[in-house]
PDB file of N, CA and C in Angstrom:
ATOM      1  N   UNK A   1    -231.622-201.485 151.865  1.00  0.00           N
ATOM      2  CA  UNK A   1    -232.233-202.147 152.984  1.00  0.00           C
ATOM      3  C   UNK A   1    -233.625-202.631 152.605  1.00  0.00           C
ATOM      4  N   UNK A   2    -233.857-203.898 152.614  1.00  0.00           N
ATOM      5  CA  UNK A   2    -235.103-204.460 152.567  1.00  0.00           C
ATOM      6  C   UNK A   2    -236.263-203.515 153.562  1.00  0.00           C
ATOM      7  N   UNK A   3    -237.233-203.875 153.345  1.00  0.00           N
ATOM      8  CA  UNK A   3    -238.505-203.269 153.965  1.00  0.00           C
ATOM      9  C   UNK A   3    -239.513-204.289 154.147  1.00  0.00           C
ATOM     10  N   UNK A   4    -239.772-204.361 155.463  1.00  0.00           N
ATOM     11  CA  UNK A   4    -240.510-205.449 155.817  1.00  0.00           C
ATOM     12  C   UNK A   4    -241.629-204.786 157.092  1.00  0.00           C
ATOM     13  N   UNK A   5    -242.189-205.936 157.707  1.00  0.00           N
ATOM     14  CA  UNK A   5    -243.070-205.471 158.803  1.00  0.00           C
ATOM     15  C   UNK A   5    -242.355-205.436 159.973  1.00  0.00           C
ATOM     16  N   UNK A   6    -241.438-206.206 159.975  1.00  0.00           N
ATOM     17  CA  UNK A   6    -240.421-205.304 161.154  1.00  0.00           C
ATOM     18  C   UNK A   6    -239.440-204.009 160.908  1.00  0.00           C
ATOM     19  N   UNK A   7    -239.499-203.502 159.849  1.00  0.00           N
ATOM     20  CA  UNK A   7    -238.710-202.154 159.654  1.00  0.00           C
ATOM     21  C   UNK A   7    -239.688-201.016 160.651  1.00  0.00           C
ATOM     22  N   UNK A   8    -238.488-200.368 161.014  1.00  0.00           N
ATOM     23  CA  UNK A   8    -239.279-199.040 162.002  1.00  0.00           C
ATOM     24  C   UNK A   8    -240.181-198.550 161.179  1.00  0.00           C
ATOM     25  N   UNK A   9    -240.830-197.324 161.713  1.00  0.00           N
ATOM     26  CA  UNK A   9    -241.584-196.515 160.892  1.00  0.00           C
ATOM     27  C   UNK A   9    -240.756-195.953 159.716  1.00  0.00           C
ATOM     28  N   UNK A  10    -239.410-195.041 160.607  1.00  0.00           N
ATOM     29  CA  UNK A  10    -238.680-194.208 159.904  1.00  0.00           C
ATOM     30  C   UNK A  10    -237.755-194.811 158.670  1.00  0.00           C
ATOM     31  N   UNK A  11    -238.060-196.465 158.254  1.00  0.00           N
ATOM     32  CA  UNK A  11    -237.541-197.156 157.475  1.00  0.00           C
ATOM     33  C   UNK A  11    -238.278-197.157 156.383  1.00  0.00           C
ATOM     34  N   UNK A  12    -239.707-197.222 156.716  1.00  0.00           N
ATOM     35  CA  UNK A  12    -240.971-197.388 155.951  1.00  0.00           C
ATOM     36  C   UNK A  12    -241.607-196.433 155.100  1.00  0.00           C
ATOM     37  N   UNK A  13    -240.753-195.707 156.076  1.00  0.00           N
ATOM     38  CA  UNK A  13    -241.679-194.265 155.118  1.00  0.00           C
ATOM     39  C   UNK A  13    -240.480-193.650 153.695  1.00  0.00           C
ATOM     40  N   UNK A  14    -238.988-193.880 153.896  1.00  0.00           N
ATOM     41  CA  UNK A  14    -238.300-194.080 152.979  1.00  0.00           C
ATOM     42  C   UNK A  14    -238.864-195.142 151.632  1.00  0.00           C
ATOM     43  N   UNK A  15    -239.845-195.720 151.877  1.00  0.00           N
ATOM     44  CA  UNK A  15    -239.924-196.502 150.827  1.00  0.00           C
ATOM     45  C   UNK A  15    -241.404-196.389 150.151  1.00  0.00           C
ATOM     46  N   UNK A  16    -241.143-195.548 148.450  1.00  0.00           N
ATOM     47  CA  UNK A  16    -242.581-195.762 148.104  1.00  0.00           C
ATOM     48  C   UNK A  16    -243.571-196.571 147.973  1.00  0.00           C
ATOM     49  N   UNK A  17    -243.004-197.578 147.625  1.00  0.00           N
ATOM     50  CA  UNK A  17    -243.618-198.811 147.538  1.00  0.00           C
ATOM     51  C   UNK A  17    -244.418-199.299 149.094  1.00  0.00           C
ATOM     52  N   UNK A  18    -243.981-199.205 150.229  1.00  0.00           N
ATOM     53  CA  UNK A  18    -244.063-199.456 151.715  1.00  0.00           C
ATOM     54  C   UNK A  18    -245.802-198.702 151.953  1.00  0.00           C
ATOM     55  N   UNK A  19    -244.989-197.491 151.311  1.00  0.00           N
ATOM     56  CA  UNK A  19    -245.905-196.209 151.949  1.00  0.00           C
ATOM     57  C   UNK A  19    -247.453-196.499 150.839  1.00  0.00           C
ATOM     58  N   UNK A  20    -247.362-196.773 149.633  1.00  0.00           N
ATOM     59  CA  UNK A  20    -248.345-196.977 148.885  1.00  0.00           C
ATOM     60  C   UNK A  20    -249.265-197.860 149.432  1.00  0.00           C
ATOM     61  N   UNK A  21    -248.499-199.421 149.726  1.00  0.00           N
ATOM     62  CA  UNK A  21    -249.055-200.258 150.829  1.00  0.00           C
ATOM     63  C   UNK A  21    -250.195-199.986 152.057  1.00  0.00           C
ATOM     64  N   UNK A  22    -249.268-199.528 152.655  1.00  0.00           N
ATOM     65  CA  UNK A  22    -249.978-198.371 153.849  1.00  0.00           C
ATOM     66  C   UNK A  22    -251.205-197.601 154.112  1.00  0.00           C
ATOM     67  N   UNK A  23    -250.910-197.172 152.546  1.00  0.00           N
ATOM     68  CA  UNK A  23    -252.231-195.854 152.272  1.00  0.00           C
ATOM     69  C   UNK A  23    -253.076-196.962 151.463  1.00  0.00           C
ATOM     70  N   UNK A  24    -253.038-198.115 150.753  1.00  0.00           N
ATOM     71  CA  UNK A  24    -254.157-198.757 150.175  1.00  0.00           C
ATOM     72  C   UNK A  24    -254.914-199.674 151.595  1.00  0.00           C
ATOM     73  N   UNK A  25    -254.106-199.579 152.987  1.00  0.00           N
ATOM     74  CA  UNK A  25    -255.087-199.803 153.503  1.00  0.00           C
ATOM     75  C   UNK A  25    -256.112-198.746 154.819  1.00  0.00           C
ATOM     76  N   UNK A  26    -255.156-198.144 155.165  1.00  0.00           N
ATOM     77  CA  UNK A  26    -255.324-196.317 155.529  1.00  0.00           C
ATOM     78  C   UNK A  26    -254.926-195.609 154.901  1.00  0.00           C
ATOM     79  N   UNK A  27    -256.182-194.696 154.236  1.00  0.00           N
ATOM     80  CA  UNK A  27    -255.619-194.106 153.151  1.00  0.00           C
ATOM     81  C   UNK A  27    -255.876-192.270 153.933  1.00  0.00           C
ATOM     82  N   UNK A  28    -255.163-191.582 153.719  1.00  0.00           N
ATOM     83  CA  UNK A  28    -254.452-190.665 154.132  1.00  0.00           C
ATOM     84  C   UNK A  28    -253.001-190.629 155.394  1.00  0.00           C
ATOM     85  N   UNK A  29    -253.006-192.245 156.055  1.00  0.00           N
ATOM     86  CA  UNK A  29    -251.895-192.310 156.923  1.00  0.00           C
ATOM     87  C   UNK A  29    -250.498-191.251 157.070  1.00  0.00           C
ATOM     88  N   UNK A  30    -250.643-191.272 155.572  1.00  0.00           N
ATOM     89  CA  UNK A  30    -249.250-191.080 155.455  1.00  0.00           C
ATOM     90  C   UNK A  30    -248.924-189.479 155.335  1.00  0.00           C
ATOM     91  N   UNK A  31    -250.617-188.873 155.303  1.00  0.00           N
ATOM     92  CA  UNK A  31    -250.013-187.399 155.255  1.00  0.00           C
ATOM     93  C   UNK A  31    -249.906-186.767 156.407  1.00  0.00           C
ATOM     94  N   UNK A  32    -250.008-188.241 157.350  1.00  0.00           N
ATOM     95  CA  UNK A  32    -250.073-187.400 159.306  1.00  0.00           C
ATOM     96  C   UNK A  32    -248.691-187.805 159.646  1.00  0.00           C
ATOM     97  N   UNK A  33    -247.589-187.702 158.502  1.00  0.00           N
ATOM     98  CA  UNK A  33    -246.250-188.258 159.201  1.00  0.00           C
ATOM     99  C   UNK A  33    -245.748-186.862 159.929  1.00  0.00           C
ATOM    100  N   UNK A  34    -246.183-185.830 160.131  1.00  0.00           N
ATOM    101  CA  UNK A  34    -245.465-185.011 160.922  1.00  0.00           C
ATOM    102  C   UNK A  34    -245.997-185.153 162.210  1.00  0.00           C
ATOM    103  N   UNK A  35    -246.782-186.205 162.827  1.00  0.00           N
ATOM    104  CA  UNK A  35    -247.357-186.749 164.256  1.00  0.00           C
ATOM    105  C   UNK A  35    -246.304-188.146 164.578  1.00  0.00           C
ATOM    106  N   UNK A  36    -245.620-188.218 163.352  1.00  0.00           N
ATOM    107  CA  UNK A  36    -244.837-189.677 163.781  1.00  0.00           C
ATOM    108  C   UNK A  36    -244.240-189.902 164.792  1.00  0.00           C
ATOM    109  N   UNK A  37    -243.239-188.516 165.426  1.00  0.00           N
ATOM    110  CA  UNK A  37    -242.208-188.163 165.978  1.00  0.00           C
ATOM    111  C   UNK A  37    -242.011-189.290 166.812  1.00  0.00           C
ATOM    112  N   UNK A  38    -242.851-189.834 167.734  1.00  0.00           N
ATOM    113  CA  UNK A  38    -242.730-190.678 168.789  1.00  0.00           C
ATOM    114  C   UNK A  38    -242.789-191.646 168.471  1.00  0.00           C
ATOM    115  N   UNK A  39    -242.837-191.991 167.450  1.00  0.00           N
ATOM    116  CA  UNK A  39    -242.881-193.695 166.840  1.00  0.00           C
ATOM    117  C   UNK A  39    -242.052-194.093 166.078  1.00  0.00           C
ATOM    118  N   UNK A  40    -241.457-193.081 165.244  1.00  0.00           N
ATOM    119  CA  UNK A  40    -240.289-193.686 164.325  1.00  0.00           C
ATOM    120  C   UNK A  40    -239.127-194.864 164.428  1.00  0.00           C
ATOM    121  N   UNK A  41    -239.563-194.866 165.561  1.00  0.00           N
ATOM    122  CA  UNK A  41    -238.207-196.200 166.011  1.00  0.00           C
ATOM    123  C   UNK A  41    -239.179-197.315 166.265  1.00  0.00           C
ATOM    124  N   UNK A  42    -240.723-197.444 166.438  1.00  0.00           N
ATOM    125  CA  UNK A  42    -241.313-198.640 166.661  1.00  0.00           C
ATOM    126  C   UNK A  42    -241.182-199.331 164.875  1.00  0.00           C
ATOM    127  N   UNK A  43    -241.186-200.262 165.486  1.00  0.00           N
ATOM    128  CA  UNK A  43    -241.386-201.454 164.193  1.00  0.00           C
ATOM    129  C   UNK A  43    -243.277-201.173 163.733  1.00  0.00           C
ATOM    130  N   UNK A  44    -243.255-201.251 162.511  1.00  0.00           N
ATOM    131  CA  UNK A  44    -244.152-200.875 162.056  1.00  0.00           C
ATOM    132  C   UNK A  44    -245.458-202.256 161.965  1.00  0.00           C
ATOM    133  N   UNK A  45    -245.039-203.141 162.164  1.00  0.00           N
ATOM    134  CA  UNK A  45    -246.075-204.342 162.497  1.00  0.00           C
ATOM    135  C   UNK A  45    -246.491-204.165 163.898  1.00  0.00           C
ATOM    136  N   UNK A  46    -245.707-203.741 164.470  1.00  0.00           N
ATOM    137  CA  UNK A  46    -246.259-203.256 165.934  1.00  0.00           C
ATOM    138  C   UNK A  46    -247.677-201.941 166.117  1.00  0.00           C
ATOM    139  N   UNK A  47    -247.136-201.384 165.294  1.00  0.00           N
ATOM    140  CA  UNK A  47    -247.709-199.959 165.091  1.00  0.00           C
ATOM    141  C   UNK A  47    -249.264-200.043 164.818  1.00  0.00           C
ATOM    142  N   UNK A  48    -249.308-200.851 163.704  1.00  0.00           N
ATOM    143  CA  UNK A  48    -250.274-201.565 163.122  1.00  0.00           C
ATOM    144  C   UNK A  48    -251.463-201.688 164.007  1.00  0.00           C
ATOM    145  N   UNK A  49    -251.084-202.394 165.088  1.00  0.00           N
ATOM    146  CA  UNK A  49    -251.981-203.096 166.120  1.00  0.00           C
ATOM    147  C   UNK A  49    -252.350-202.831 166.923  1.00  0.00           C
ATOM    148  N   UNK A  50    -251.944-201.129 167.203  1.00  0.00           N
ATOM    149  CA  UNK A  50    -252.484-200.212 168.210  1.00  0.00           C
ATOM    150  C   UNK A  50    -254.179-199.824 167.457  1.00  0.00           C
ATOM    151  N   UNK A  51    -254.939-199.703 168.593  1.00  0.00           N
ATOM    152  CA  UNK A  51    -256.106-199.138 168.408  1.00  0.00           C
ATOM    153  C   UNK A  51    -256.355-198.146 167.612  1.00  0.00           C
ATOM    154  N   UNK A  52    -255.595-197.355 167.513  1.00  0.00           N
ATOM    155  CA  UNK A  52    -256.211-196.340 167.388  1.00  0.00           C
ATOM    156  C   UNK A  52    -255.757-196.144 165.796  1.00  0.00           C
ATOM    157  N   UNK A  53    -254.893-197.351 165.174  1.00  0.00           N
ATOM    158  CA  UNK A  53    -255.319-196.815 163.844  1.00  0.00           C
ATOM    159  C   UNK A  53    -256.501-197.613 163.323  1.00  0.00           C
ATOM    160  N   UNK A  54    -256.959-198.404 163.855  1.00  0.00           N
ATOM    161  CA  UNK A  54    -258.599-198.922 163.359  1.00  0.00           C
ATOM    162  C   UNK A  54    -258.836-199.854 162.431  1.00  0.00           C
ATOM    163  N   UNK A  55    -257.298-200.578 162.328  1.00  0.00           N
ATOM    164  CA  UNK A  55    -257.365-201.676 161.125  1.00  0.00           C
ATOM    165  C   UNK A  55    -258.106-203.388 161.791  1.00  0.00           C
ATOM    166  N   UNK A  56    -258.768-204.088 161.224  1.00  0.00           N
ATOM    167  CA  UNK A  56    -259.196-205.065 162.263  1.00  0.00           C
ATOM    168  C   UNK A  56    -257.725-206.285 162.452  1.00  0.00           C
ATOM    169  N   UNK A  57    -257.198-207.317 162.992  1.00  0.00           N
ATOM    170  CA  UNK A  57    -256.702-207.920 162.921  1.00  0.00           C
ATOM    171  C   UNK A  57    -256.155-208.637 161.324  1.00  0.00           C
ATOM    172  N   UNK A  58    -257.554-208.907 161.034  1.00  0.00           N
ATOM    173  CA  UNK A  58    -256.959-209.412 159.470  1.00  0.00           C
ATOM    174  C   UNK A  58    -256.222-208.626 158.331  1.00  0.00           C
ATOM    175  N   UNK A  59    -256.858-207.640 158.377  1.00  0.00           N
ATOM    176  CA  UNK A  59    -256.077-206.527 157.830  1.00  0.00           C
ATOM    177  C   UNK A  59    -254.638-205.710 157.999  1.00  0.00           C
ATOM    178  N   UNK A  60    -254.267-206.246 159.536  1.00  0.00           N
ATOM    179  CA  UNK A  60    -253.102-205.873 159.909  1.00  0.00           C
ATOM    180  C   UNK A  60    -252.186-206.993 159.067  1.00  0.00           C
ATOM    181  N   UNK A  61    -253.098-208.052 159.318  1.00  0.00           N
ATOM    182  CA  UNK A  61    -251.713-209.332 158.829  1.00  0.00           C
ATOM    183  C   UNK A  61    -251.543-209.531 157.461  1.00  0.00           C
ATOM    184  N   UNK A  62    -252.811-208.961 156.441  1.00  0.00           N
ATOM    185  CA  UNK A  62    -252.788-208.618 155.137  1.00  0.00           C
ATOM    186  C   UNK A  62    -251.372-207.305 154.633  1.00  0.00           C
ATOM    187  N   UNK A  63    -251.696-206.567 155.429  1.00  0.00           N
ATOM    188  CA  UNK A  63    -250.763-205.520 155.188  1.00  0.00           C
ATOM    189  C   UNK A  63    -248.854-206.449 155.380  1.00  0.00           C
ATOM    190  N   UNK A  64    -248.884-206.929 156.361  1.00  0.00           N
ATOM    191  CA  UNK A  64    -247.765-207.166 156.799  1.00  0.00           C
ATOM    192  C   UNK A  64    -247.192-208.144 156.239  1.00  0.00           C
ATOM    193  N   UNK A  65    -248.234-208.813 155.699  1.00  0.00           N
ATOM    194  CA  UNK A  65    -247.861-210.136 154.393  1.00  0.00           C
ATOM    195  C   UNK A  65    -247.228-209.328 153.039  1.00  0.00           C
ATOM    196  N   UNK A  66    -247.798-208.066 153.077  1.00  0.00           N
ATOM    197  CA  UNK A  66    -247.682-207.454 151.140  1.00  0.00           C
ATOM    198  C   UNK A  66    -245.952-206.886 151.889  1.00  0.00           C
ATOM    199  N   UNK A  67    -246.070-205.979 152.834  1.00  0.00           N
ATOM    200  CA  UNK A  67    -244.922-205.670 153.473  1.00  0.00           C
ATOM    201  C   UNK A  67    -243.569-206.248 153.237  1.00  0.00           C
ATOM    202  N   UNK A  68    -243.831-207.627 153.878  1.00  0.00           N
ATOM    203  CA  UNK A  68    -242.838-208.710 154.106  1.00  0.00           C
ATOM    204  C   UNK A  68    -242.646-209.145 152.187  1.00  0.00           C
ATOM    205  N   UNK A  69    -243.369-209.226 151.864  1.00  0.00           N
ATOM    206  CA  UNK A  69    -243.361-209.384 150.465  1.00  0.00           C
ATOM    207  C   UNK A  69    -242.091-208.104 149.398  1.00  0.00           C
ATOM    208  N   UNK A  70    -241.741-207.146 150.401  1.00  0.00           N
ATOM    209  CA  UNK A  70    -240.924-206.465 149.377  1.00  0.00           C
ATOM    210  C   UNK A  70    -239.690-206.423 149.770  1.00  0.00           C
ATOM    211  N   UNK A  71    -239.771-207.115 151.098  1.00  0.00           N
ATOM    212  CA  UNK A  71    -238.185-207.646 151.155  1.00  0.00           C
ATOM    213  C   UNK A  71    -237.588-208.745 150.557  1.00  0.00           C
ATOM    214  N   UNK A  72    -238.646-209.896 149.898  1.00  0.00           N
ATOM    215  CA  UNK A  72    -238.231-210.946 149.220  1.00  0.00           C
ATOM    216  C   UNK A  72    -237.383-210.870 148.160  1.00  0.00           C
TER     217      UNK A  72
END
């Protein structure tokens, strides 16, 4: 399965490459996956754009460009 910025969380985190992504732009994200529980089914470009992970706009769409990039 490709991995993109619409893959859920629980798609994303199957993928090292995804997750490396992730952490080069929040870097520890990925060691709070036992808080995921309630999100694993959101699409992860969505996720992105909530407040409270603190990325500014451009950076969301940077991420989601490298993202979309490993489903090509």
């Amino acid at each position: 399965m490709a991995i993109n910025s619409k893959s859920s969380l629980k798609d994303v985190l199957t993928s090292e490459a995804a997750c490396a992504i992730i952490d080069e732009y929040i870097p520890g994200f990925m060691d709070k996956s036992a808080e995921f529980g309630p999100v694993m089914g959101m699409k992860i470009g969505s996720l992105l754009k909530f407040p409270q992970v603190g990325l500014e706009r451009s950076a969301v769409k940077e991420l989601c460009a490298k993202l979309d990039a490993l489903g090509e």
